[in-house]
C-alpha atoms as a PDB file:
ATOM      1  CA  UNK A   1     -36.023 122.300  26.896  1.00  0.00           C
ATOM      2  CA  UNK A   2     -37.294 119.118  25.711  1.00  0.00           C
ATOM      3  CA  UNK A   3     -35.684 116.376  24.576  1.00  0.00           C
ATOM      4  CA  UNK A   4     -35.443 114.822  21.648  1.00  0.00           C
ATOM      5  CA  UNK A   5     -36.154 110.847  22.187  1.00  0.00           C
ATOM      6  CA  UNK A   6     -38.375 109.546  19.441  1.00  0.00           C
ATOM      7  CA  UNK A   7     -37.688 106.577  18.457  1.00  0.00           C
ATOM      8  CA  UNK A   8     -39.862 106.967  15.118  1.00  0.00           C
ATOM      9  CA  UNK A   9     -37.733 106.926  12.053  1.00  0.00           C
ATOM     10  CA  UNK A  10     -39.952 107.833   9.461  1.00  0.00           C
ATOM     11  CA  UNK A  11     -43.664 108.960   9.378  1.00  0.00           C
ATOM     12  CA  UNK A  12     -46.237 109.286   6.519  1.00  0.00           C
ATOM     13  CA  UNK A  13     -48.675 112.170   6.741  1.00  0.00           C
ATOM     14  CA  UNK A  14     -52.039 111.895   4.980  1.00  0.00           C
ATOM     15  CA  UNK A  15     -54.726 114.531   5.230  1.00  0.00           C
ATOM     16  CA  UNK A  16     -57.958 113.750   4.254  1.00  0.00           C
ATOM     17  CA  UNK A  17     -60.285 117.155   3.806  1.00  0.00           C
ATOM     18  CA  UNK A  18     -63.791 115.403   4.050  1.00  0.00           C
ATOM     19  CA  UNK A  19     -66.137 117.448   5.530  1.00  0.00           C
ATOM     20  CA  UNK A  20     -69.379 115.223   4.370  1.00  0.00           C
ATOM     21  CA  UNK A  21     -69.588 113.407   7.527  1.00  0.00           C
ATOM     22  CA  UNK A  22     -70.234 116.506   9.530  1.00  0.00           C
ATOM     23  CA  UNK A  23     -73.534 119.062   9.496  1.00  0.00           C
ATOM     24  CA  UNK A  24     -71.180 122.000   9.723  1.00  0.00           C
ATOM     25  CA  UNK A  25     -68.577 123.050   7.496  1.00  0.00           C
ATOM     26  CA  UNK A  26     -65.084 123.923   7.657  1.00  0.00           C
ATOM     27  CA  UNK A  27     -63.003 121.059   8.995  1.00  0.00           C
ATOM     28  CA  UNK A  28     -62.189 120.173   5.623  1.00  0.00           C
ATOM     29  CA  UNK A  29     -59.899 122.757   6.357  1.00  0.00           C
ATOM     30  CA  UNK A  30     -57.885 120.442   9.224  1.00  0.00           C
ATOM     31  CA  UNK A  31     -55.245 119.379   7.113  1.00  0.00           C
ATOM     32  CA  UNK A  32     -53.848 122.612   5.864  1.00  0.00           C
ATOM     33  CA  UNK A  33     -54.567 123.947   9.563  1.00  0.00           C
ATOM     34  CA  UNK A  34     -52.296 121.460  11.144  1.00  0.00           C
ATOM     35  CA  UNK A  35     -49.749 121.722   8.692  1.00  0.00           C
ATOM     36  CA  UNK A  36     -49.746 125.685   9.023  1.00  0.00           C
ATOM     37  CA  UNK A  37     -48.951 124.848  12.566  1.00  0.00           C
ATOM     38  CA  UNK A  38     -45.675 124.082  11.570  1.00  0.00           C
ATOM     39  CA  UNK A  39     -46.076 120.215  11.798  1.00  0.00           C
ATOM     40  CA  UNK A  40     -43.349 119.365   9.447  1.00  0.00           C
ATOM     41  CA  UNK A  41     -40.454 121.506  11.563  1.00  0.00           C
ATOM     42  CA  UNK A  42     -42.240 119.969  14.995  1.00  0.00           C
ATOM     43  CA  UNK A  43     -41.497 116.384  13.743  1.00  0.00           C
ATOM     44  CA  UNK A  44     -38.059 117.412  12.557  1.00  0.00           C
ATOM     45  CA  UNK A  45     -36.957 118.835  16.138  1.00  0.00           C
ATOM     46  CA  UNK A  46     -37.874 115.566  17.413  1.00  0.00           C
ATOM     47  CA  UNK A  47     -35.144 113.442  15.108  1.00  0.00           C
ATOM     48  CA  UNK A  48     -37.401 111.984  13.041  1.00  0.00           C
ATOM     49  CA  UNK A  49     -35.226 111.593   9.872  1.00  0.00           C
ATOM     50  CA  UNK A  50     -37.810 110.702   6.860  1.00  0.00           C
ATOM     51  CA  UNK A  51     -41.310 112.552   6.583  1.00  0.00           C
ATOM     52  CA  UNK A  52     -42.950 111.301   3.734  1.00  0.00           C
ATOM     53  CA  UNK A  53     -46.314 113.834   3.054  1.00  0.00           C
ATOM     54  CA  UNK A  54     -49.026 112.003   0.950  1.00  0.00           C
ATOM     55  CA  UNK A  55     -50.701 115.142   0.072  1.00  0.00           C
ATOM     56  CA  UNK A  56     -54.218 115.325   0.650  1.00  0.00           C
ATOM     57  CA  UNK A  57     -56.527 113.102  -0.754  1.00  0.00           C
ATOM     58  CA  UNK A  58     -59.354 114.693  -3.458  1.00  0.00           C
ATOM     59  CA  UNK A  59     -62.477 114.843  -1.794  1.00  0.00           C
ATOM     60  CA  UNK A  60     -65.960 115.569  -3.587  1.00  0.00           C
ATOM     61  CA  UNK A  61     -67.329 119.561  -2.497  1.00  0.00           C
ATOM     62  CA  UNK A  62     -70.989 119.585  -0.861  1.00  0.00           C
ATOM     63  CA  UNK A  63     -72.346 121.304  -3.522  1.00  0.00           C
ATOM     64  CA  UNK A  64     -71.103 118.839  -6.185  1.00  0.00           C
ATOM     65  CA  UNK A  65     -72.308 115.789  -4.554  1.00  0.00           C
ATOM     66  CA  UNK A  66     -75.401 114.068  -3.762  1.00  0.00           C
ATOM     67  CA  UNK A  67     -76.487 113.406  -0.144  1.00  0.00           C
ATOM     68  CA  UNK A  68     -78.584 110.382  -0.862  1.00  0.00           C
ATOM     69  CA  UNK A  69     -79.422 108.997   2.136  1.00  0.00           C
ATOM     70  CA  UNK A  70     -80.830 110.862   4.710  1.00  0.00           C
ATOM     71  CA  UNK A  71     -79.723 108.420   7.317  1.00  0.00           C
ATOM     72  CA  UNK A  72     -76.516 108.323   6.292  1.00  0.00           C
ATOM     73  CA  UNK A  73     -75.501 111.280   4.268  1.00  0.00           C
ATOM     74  CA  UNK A  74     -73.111 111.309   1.330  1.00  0.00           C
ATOM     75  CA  UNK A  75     -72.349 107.792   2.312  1.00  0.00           C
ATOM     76  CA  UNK A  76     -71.557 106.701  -1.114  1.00  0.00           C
ATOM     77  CA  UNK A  77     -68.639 109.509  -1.458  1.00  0.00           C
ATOM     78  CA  UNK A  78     -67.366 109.162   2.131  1.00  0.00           C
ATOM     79  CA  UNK A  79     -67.101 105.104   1.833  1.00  0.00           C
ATOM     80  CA  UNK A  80     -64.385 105.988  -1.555  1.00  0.00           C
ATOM     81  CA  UNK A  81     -62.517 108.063  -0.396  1.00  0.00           C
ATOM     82  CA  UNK A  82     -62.271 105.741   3.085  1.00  0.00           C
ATOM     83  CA  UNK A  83     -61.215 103.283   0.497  1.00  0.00           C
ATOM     84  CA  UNK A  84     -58.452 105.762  -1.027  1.00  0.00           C
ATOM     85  CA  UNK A  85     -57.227 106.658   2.529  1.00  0.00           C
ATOM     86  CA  UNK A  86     -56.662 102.688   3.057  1.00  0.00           C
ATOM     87  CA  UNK A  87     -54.986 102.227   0.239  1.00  0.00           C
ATOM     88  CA  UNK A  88     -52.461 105.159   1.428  1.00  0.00           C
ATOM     89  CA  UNK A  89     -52.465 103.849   4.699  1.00  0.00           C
ATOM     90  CA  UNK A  90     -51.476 100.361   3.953  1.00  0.00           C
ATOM     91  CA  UNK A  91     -48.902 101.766   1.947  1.00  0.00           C
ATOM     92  CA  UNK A  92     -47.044 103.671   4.821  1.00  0.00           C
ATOM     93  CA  UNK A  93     -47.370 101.078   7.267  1.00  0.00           C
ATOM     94  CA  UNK A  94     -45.835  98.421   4.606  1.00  0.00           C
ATOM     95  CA  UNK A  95     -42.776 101.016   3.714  1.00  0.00           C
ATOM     96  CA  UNK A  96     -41.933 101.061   7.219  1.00  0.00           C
ATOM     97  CA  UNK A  97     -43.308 104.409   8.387  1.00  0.00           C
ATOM     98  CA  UNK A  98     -45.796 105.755  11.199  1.00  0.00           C
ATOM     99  CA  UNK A  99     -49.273 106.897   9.957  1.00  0.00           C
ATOM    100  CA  UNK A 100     -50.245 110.171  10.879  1.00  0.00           C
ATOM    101  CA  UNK A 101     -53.832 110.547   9.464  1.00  0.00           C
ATOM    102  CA  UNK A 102     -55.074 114.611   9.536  1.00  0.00           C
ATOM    103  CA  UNK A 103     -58.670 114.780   9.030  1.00  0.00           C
ATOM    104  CA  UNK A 104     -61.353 116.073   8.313  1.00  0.00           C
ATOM    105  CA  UNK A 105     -64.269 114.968   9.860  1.00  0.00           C
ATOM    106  CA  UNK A 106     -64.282 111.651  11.726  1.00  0.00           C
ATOM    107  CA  UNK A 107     -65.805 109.175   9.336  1.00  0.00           C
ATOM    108  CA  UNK A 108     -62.162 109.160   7.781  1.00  0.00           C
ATOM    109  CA  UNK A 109     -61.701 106.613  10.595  1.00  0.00           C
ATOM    110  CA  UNK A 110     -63.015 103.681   8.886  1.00  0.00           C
ATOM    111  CA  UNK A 111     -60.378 104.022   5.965  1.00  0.00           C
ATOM    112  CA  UNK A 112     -57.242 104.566   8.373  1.00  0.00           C
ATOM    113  CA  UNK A 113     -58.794 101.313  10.526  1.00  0.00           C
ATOM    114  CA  UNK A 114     -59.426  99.462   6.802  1.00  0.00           C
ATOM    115  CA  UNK A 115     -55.691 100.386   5.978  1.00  0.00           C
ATOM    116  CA  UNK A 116     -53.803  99.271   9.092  1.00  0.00           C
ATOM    117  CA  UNK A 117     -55.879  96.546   9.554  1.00  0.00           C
ATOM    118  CA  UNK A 118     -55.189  95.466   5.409  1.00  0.00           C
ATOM    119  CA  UNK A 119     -50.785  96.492   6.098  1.00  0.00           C
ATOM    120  CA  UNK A 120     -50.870  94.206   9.579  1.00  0.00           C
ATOM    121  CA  UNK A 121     -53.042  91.239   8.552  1.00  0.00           C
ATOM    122  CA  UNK A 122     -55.685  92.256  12.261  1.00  0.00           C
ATOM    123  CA  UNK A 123     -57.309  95.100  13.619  1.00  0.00           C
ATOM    124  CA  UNK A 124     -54.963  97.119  15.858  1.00  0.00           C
ATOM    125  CA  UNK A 125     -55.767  97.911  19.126  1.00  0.00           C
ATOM    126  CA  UNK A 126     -57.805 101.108  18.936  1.00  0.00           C
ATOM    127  CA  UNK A 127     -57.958 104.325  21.537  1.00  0.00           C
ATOM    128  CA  UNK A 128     -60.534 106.502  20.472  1.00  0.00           C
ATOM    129  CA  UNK A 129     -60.294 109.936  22.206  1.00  0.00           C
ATOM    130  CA  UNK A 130     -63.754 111.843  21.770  1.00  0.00           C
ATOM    131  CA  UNK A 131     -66.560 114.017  23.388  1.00  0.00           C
ATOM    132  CA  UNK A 132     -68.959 111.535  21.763  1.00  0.00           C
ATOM    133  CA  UNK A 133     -69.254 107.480  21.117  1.00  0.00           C
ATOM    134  CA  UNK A 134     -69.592 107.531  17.111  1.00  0.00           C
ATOM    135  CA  UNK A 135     -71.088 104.316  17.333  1.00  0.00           C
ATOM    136  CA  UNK A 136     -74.857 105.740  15.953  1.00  0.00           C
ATOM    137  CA  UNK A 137     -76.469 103.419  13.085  1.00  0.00           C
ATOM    138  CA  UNK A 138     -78.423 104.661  10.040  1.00  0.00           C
ATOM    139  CA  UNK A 139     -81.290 103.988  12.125  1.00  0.00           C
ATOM    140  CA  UNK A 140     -80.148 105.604  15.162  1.00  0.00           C
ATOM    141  CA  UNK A 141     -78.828 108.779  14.016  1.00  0.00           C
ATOM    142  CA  UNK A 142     -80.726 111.976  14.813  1.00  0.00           C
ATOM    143  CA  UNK A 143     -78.880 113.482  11.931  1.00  0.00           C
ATOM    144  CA  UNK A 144     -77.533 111.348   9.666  1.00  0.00           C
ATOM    145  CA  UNK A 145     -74.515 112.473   9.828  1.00  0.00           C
ATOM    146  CA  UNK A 146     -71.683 109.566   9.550  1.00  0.00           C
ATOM    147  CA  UNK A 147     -68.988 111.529  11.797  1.00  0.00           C
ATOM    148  CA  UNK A 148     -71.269 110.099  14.153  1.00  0.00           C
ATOM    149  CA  UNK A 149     -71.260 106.112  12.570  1.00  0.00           C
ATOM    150  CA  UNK A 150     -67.315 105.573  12.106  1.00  0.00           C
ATOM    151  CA  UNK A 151     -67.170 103.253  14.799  1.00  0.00           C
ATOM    152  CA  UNK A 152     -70.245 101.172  14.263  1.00  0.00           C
ATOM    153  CA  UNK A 153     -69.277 100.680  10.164  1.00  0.00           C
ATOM    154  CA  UNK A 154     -65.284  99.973  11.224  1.00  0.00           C
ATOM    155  CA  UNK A 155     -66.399  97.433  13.771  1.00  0.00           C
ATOM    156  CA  UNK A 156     -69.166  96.062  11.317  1.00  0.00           C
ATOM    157  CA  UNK A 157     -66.702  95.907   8.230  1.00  0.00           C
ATOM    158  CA  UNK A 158     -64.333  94.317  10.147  1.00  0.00           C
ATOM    159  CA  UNK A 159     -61.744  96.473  10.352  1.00  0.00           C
ATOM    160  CA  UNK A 160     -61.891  97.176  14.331  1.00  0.00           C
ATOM    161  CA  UNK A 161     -62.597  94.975  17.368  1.00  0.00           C
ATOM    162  CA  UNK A 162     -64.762  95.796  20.203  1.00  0.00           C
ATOM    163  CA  UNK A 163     -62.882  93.921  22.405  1.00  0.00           C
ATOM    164  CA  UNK A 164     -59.581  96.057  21.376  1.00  0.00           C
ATOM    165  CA  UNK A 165     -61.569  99.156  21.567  1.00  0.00           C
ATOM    166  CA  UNK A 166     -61.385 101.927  24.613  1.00  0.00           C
ATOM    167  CA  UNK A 167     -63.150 105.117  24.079  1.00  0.00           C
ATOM    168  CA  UNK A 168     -62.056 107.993  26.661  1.00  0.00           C
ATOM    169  CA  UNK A 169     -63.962 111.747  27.123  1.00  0.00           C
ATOM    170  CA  UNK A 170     -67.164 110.786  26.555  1.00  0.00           C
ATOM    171  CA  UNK A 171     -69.865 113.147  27.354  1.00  0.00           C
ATOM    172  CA  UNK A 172     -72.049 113.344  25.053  1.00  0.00           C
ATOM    173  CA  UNK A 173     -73.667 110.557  24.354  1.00  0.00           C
ATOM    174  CA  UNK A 174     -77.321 109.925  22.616  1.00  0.00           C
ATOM    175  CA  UNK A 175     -79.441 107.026  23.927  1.00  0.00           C
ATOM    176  CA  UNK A 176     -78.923 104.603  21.127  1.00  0.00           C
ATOM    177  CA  UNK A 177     -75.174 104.513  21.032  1.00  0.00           C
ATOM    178  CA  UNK A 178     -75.051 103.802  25.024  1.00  0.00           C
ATOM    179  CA  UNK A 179     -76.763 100.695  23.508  1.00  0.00           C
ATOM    180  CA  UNK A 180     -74.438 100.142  20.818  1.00  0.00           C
ATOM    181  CA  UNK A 181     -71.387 100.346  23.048  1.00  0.00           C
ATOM    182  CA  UNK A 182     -72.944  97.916  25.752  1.00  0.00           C
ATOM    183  CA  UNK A 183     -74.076  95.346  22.885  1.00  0.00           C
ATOM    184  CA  UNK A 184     -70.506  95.809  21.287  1.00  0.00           C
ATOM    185  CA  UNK A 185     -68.956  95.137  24.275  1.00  0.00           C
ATOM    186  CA  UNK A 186     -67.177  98.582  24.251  1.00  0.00           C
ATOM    187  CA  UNK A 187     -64.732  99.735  26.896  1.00  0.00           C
ATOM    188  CA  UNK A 188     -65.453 103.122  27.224  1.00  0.00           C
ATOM    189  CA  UNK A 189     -64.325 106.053  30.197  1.00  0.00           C
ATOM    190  CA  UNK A 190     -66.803 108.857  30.389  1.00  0.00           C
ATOM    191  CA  UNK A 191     -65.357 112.657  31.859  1.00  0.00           C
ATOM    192  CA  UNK A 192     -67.282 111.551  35.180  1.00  0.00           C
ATOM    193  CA  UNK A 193     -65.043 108.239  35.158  1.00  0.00           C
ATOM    194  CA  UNK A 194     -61.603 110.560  34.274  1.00  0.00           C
ATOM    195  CA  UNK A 195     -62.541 113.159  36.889  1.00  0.00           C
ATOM    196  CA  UNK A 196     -63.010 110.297  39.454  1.00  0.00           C
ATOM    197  CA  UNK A 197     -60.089 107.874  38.258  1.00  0.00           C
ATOM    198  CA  UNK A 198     -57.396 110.460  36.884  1.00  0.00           C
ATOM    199  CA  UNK A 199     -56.058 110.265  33.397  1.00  0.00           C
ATOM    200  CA  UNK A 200     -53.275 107.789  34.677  1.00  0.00           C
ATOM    201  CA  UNK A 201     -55.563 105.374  35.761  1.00  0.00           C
ATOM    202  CA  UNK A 202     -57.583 105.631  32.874  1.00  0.00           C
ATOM    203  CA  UNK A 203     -54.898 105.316  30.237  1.00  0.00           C
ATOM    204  CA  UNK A 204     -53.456 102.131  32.743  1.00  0.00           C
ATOM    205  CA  UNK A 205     -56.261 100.307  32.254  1.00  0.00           C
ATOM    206  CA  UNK A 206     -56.902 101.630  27.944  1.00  0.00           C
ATOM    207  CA  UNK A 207     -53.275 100.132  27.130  1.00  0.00           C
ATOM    208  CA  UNK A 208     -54.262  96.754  28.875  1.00  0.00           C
ATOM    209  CA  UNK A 209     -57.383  96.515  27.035  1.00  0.00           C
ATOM    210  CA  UNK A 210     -55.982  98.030  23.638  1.00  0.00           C
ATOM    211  CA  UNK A 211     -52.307  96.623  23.723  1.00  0.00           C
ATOM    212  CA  UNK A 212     -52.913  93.732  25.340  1.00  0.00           C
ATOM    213  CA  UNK A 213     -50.904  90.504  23.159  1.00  0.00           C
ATOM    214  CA  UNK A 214     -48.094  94.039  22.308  1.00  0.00           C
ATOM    215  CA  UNK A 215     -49.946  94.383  19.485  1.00  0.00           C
ATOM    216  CA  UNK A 216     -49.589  97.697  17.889  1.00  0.00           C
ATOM    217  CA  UNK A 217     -52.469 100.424  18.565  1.00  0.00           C
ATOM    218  CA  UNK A 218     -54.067 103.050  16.893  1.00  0.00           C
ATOM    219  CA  UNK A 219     -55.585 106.613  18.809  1.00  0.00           C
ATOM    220  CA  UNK A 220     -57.688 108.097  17.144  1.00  0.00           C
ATOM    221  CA  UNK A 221     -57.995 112.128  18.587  1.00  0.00           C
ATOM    222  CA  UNK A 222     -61.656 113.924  18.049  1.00  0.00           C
ATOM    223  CA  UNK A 223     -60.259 117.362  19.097  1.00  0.00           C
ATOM    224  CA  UNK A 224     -63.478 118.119  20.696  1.00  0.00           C
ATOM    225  CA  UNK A 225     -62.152 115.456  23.264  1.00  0.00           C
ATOM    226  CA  UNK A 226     -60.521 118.543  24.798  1.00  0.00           C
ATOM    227  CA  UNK A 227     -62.173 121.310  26.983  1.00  0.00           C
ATOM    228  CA  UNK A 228     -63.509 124.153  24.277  1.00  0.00           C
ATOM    229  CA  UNK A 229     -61.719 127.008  26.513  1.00  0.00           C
ATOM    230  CA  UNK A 230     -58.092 124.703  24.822  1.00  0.00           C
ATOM    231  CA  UNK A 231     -59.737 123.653  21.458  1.00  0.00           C
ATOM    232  CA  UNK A 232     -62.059 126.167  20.364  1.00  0.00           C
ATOM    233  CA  UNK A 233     -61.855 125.085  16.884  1.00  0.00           C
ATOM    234  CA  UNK A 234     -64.096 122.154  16.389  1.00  0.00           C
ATOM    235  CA  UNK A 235     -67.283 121.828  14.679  1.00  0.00           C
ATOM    236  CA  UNK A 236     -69.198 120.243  18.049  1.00  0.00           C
ATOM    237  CA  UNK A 237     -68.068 121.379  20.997  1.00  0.00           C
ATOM    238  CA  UNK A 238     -68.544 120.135  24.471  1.00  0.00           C
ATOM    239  CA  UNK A 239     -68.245 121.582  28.147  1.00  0.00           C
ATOM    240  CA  UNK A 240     -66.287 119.459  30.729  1.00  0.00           C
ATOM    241  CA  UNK A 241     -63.695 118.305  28.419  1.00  0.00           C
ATOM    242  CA  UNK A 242     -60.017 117.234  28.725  1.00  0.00           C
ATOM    243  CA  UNK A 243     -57.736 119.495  30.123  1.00  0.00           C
ATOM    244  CA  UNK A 244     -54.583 120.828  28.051  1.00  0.00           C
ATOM    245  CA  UNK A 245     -52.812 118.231  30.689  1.00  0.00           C
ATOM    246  CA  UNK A 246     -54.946 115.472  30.485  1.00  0.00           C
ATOM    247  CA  UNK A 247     -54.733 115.176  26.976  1.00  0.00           C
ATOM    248  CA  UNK A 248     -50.929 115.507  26.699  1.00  0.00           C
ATOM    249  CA  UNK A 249     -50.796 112.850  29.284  1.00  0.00           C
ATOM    250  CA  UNK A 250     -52.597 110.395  27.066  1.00  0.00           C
ATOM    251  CA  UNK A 251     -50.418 110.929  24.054  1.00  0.00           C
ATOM    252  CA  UNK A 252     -47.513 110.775  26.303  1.00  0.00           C
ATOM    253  CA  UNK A 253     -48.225 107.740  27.835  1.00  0.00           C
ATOM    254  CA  UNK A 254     -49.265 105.921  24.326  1.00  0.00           C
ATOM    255  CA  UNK A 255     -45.423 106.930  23.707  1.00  0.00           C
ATOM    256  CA  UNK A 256     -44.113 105.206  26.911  1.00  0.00           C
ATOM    257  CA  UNK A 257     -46.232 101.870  25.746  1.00  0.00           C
ATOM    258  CA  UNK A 258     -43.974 101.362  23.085  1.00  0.00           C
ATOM    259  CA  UNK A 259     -46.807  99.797  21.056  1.00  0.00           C
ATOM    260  CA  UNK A 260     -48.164 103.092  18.940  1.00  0.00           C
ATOM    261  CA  UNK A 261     -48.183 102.328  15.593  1.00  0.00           C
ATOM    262  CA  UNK A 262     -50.314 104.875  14.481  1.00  0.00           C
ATOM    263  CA  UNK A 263     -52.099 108.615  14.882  1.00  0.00           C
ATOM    264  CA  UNK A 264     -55.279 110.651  13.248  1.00  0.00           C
ATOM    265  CA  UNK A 265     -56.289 113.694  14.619  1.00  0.00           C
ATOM    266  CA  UNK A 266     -59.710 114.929  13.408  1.00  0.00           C
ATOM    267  CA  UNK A 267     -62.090 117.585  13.581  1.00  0.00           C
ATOM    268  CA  UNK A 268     -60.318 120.778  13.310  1.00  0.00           C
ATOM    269  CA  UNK A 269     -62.269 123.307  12.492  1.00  0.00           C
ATOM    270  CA  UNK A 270     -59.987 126.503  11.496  1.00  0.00           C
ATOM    271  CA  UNK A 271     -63.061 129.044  10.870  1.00  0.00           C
ATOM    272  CA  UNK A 272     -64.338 128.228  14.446  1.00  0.00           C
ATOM    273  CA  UNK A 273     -60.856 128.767  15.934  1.00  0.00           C
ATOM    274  CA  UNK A 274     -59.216 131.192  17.341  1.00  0.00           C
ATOM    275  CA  UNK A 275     -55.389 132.090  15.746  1.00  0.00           C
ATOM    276  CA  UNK A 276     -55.238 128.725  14.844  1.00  0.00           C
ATOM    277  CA  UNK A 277     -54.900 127.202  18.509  1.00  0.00           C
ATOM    278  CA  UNK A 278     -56.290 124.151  18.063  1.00  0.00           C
ATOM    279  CA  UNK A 279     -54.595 122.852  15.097  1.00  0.00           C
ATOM    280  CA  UNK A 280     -51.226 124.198  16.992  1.00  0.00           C
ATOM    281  CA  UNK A 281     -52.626 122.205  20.322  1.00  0.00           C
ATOM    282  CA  UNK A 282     -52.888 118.942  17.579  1.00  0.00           C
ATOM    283  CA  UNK A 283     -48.798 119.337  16.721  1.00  0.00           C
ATOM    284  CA  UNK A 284     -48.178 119.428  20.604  1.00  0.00           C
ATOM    285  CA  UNK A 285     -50.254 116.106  20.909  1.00  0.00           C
ATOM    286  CA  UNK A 286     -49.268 114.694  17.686  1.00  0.00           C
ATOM    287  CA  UNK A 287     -45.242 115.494  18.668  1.00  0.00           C
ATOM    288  CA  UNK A 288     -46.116 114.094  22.837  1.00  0.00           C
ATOM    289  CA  UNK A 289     -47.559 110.896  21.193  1.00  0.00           C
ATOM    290  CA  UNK A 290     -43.849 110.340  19.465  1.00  0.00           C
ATOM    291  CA  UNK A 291     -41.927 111.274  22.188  1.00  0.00           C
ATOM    292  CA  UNK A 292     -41.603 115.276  22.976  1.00  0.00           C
ATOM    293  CA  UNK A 293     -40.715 115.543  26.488  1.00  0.00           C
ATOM    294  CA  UNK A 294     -40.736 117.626  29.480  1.00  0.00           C
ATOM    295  CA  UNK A 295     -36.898 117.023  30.309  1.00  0.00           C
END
């Protein structure tokens, strides 16, 4: 059986069903996914005595909104509602509960890094678990598609430091962001580098870089991180992933830090998945990251 340790009192839930950032649709779906998955009785079984669910935040359809920019679509839409998901964040964190962000497409990222960053007074340290760097430009997007600029606008606006930031899984990454994350300054572990390393090696050296000074840190969990054959339900999927292990090791060992302060899962794409698996995989990790155990 496992035990029930947490030491998390109360957490907030947001979800944030923005789909804009991505090419294909459906993970504005996530939200209701994860909570289908029986998140609310998950975090109960663990102790935690006050959950607090936000709702979801009112996102704009497709159809009813205009894409502007094709080097940054919907850009406009996506940078208010990251603005309403700070707002909500900032809230949480000040009221004394534990984030946990359910996306959505990635680009939500930049509002949950705006919010801690506005509760706490400095960026958090940041552990961004994800097949690919997010750290395109405008300029150096193939698609335009701002699921794949979260990390260059959140370290641009402020609201995340490169120096705080570890990215982990990566294996897919286009020419310009390897770039981006050398100019930035980025710590970043590749699959090659996990498969050569192990996880516990890897997450070792992510909490020194990301919790170094105790401050609190953020992970932020692209379910496409994980091997497709575990999390079939994401909108980009990648071969060579994180194994259902591996990835419970990382949320288990942010636990055993003592220094989360906050979760988002993203990228959940229920019409891609099969029996809702990978939204039920994201309550494992989510409940692992607050202190589920084996024994």
């Amino acid at each position: 059986m496992s035990a029930i340790v947490s030491p998390v009192r109360r957490v907030d839930i947001v979800g944030v069903p923005m789909d804009l950032g991505a090419s294909r649709r459906g993970v504005d779906m996530g939200p209701s996914a994860v909570r289908y998955a029986r998140l609310h009785d998950a975090l109960g079984k663990l102790g935690i005595e006050t959950i607090v669910d936000r709702g979801n935040l009112v996102v704009p359809i497709r159809e009813s909104a205009d894409a502007e920019d094709a080097s940054a679509k919907f850009l406009t839409i996506i940078n208010e509602v990251c603005d309403e998901l700070a707002v909500e964040v900032e809230q949480a964190v000040r009221a004394g509960g534990m984030p946990i962000v359910l996306g959505g497409d990635h680009s939500i990222a930049v509002g949950t890094l705006d919010g801690l960053t506005r509760a706490r007074g400095e960026q958090p340290g940041l552990i961004w678990i994800d097949a690919h760097a997010d750290i395109n430009t405008p300029a150096s997007s193939a698609t335009g598609n701002v699921h794949g600029m979260p990390l260059y606008f959140a370290v641009n606006k402020g609201f995340a430091k490169a120096d705080r930031t570890v990215q982990i899984g990566l294996r897919d990454v286009d020419p310009g962001e390897k770039r981006m994350l050398r100019d930035f300054g980025v710590k970043a572990f590749t699959m090659s580098d996990v498969d050569k390393l192990g996880m516990v090696h890897v997450m070792e050296q992510a909490l020194a870089v990301a919790g170094a000074g105790e401050r609190p840190i953020h992970v932020s969990f692209d379910m496409d991180a994980i091997d497709p054959s575990e999390a079939p339900g994401t909108g980009t999927p990648v071969k060579g992933g994180l194994n259902y292990r591996e990835a419970h090791l990382v949320m288990e060992m942010l636990f055993e830090s003592g220094q989360l302060g906050s979760i988002e899962i993203v990228e959940i794409n229920p019409i891609l998945d099969y029996r809702n698996q990978t939204a039920t995989l994201a309550v494992g990790l989510i409940c692992s990251a607050l202190g589920k155990s084996i024994l």
